[in-house]
N, C-alpha and C. Protein backbone atom coordinates (compact mmCIF):
# COMPACT_ATOMS: atom_id res chain seq x y z
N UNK A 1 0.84 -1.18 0.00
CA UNK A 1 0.00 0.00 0.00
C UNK A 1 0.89 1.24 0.00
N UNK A 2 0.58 1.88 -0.74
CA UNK A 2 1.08 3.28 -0.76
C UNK A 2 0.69 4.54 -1.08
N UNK A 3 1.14 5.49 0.13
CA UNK A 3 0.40 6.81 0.38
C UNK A 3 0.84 7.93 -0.54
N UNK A 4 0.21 8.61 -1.04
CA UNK A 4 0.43 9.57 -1.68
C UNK A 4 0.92 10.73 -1.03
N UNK A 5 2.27 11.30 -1.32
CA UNK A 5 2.73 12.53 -0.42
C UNK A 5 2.06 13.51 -0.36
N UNK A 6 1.76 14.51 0.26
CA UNK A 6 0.89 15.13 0.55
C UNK A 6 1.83 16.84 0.08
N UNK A 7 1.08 17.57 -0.42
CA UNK A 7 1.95 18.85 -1.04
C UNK A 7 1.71 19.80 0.44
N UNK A 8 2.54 20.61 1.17
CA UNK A 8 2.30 21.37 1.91
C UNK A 8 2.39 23.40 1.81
N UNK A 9 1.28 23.99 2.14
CA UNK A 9 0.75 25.22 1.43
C UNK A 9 1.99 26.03 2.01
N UNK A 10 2.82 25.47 2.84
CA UNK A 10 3.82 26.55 3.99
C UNK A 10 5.17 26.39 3.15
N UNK A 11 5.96 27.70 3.46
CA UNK A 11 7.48 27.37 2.75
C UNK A 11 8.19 26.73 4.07
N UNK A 12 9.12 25.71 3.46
CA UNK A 12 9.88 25.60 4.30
C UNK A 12 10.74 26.23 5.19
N UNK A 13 11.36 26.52 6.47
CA UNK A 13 11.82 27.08 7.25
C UNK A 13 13.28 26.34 7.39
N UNK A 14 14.36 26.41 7.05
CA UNK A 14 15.72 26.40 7.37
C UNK A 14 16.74 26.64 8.22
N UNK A 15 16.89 26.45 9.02
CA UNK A 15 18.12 27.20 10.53
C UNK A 15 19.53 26.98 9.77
N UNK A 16 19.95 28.19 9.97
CA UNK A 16 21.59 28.11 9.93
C UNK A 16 21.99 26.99 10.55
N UNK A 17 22.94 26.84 9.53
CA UNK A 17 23.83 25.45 9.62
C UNK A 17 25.56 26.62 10.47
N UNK A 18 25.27 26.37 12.05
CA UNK A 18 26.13 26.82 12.56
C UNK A 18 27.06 25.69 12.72
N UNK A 19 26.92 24.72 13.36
CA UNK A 19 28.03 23.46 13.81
C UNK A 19 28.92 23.24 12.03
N UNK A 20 28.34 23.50 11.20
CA UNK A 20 29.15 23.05 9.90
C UNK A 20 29.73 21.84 9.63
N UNK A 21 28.94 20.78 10.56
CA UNK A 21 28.87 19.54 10.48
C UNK A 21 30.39 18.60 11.02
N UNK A 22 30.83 19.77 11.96
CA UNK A 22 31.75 19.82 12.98
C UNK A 22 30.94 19.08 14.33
N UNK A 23 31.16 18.34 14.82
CA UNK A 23 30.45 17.31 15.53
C UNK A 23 31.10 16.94 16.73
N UNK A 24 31.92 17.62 17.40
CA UNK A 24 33.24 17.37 18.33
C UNK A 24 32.80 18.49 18.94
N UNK A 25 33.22 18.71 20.38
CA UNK A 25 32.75 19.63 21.36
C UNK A 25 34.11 19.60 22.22
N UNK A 26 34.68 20.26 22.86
CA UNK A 26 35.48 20.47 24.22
C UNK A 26 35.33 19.79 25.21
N UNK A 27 34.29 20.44 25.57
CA UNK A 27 33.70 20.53 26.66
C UNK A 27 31.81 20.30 26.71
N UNK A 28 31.76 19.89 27.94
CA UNK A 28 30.01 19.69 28.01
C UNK A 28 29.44 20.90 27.74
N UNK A 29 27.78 20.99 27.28
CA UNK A 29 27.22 22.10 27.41
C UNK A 29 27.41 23.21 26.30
N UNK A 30 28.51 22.87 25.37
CA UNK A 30 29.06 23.51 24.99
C UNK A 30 28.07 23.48 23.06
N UNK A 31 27.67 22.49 22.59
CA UNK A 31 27.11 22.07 21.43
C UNK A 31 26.01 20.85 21.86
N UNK A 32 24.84 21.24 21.35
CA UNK A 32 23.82 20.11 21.47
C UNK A 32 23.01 19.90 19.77
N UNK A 33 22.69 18.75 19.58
CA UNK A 33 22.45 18.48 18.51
C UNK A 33 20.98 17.52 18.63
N UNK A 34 19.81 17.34 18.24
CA UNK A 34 18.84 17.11 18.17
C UNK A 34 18.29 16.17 17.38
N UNK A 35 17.14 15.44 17.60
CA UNK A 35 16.66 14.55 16.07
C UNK A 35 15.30 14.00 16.71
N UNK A 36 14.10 13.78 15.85
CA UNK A 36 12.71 13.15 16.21
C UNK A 36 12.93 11.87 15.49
N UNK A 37 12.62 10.67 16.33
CA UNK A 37 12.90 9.62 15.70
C UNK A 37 11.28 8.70 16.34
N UNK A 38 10.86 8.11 15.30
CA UNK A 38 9.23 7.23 15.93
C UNK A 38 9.05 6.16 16.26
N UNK A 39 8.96 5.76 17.11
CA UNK A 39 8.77 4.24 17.74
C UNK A 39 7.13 3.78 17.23
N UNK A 40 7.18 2.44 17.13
CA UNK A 40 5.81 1.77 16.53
C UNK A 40 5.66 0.57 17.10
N UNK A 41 4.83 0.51 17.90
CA UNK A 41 4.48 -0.88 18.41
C UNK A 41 2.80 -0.93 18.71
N UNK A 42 2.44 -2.43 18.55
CA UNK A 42 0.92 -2.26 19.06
C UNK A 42 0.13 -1.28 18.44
N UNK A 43 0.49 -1.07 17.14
CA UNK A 43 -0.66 -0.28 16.43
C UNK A 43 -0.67 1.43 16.73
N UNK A 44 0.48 1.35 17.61
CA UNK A 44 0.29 2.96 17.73
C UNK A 44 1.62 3.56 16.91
N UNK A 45 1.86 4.41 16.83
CA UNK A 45 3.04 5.49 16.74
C UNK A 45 3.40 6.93 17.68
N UNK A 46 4.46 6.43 18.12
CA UNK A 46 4.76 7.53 19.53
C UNK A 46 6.27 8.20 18.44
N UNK A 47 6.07 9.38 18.96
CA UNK A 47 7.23 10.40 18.49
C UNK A 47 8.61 10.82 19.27
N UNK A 48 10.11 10.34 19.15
CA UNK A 48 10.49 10.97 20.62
C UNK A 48 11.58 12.02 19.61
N UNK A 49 11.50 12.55 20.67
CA UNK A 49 12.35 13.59 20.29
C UNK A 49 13.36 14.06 21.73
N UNK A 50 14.92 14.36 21.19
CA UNK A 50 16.00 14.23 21.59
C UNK A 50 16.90 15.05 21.51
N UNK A 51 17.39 15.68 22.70
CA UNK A 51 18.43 16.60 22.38
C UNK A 51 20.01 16.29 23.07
N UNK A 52 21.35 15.79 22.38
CA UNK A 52 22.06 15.24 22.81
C UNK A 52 23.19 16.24 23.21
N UNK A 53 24.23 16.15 24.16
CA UNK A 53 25.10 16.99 24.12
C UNK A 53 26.33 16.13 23.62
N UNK A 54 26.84 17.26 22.55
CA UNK A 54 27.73 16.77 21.71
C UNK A 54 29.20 16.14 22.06
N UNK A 55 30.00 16.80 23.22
CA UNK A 55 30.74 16.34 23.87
C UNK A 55 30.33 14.81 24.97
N UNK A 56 29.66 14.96 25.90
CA UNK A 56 29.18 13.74 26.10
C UNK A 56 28.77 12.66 25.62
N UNK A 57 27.82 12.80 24.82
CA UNK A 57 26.98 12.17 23.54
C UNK A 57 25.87 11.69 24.23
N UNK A 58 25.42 13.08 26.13
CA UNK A 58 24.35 12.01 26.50
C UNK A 58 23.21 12.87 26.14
N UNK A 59 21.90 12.00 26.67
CA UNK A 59 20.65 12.37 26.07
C UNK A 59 20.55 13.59 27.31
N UNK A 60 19.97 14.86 26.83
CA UNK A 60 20.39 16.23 28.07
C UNK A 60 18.71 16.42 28.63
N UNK A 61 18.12 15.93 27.62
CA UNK A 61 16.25 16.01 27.21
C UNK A 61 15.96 15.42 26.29
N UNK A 62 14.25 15.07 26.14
CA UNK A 62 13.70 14.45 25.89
C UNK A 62 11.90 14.19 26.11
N UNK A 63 11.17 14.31 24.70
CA UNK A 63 9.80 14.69 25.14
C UNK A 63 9.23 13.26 23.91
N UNK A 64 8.22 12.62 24.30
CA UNK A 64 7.53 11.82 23.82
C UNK A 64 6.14 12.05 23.47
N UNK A 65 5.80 12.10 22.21
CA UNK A 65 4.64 12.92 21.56
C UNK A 65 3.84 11.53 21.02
N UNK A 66 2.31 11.83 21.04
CA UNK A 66 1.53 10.89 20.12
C UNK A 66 1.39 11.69 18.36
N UNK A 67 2.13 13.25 18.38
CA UNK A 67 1.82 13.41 17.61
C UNK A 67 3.69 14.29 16.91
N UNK A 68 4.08 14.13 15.30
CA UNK A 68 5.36 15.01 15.17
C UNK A 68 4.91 16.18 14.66
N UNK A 69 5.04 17.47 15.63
CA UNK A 69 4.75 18.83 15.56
C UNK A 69 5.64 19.67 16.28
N UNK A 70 5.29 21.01 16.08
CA UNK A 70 6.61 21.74 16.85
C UNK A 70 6.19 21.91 17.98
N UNK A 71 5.22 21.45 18.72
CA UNK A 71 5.33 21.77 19.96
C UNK A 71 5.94 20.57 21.07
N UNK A 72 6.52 19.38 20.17
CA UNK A 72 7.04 18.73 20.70
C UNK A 72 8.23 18.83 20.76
N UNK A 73 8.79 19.58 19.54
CA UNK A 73 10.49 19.98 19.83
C UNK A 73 10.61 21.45 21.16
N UNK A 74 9.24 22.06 21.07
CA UNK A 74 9.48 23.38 21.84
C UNK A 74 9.80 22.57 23.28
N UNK A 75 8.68 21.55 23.66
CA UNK A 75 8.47 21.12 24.69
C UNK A 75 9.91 20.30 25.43
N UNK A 76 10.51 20.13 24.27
CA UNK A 76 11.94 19.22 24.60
C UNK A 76 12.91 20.29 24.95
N UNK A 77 13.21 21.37 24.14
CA UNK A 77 13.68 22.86 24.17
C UNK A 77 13.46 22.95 25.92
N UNK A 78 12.32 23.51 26.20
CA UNK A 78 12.22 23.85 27.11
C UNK A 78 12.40 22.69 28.57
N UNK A 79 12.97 21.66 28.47
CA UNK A 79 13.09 20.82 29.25
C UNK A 79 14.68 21.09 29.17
N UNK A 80 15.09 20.96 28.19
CA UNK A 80 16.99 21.38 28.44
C UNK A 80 16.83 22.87 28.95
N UNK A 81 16.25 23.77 28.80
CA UNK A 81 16.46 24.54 29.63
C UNK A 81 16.32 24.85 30.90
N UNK A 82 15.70 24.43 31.70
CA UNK A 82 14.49 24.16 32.51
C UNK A 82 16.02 23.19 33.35
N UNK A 83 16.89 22.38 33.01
CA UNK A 83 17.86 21.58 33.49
C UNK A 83 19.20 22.03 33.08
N UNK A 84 19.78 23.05 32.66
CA UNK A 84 20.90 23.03 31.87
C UNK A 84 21.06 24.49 31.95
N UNK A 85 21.82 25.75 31.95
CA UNK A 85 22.26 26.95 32.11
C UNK A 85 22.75 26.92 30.47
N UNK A 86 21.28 27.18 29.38
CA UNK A 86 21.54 26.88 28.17
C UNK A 86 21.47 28.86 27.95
N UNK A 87 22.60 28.76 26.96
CA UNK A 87 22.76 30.53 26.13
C UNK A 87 22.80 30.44 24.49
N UNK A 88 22.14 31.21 24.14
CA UNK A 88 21.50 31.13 22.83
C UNK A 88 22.42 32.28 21.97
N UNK A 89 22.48 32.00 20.81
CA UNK A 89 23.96 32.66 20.28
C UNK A 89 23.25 34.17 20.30
């Protein structure tokens, strides 16, 4: 079976590519890097989403959605901050 992609009416939104795919950190705290990845079991689909620190490589936050939208990355956002003395360039 196969779904037909769906065309979306919004332009895409882009973030500077600051890390430049430089992936090595110093120090903790210092670079965090992110990704939504979906788990499927039992008929459902759960969303997690992840924000890692690059020097460590540990998980810093983390929010689990029934649905992939931005208020699940905000919600993860605001959990590393909420734990972490995070500064925004």
């Amino acid at each position: 079976m196969f779904k037909k992609k769906r065309k979306f009416k919004y332009e895409e939104q882009v973030a500077e590519n600051v890390l430049q795919r430089n992936f090595t950190a110093d120090k903790p705290d210092d670079k965090y890097v992110t990704d939504i990845t979906y788990l499927t079991g039992n008929r459902t689909r759960l969303y997690l989403s992840t924000i890692l620190d690059v020097c460590t490589k540990e998980a810093v936050a983390y929010q689990i959605s029934e649905v992939n939208d931005n208020k699940v990355v905000i919600d993860t956002l605001k959990k590393l901050k909420k734990k972490r003395d995070v500064k925004t360039p």
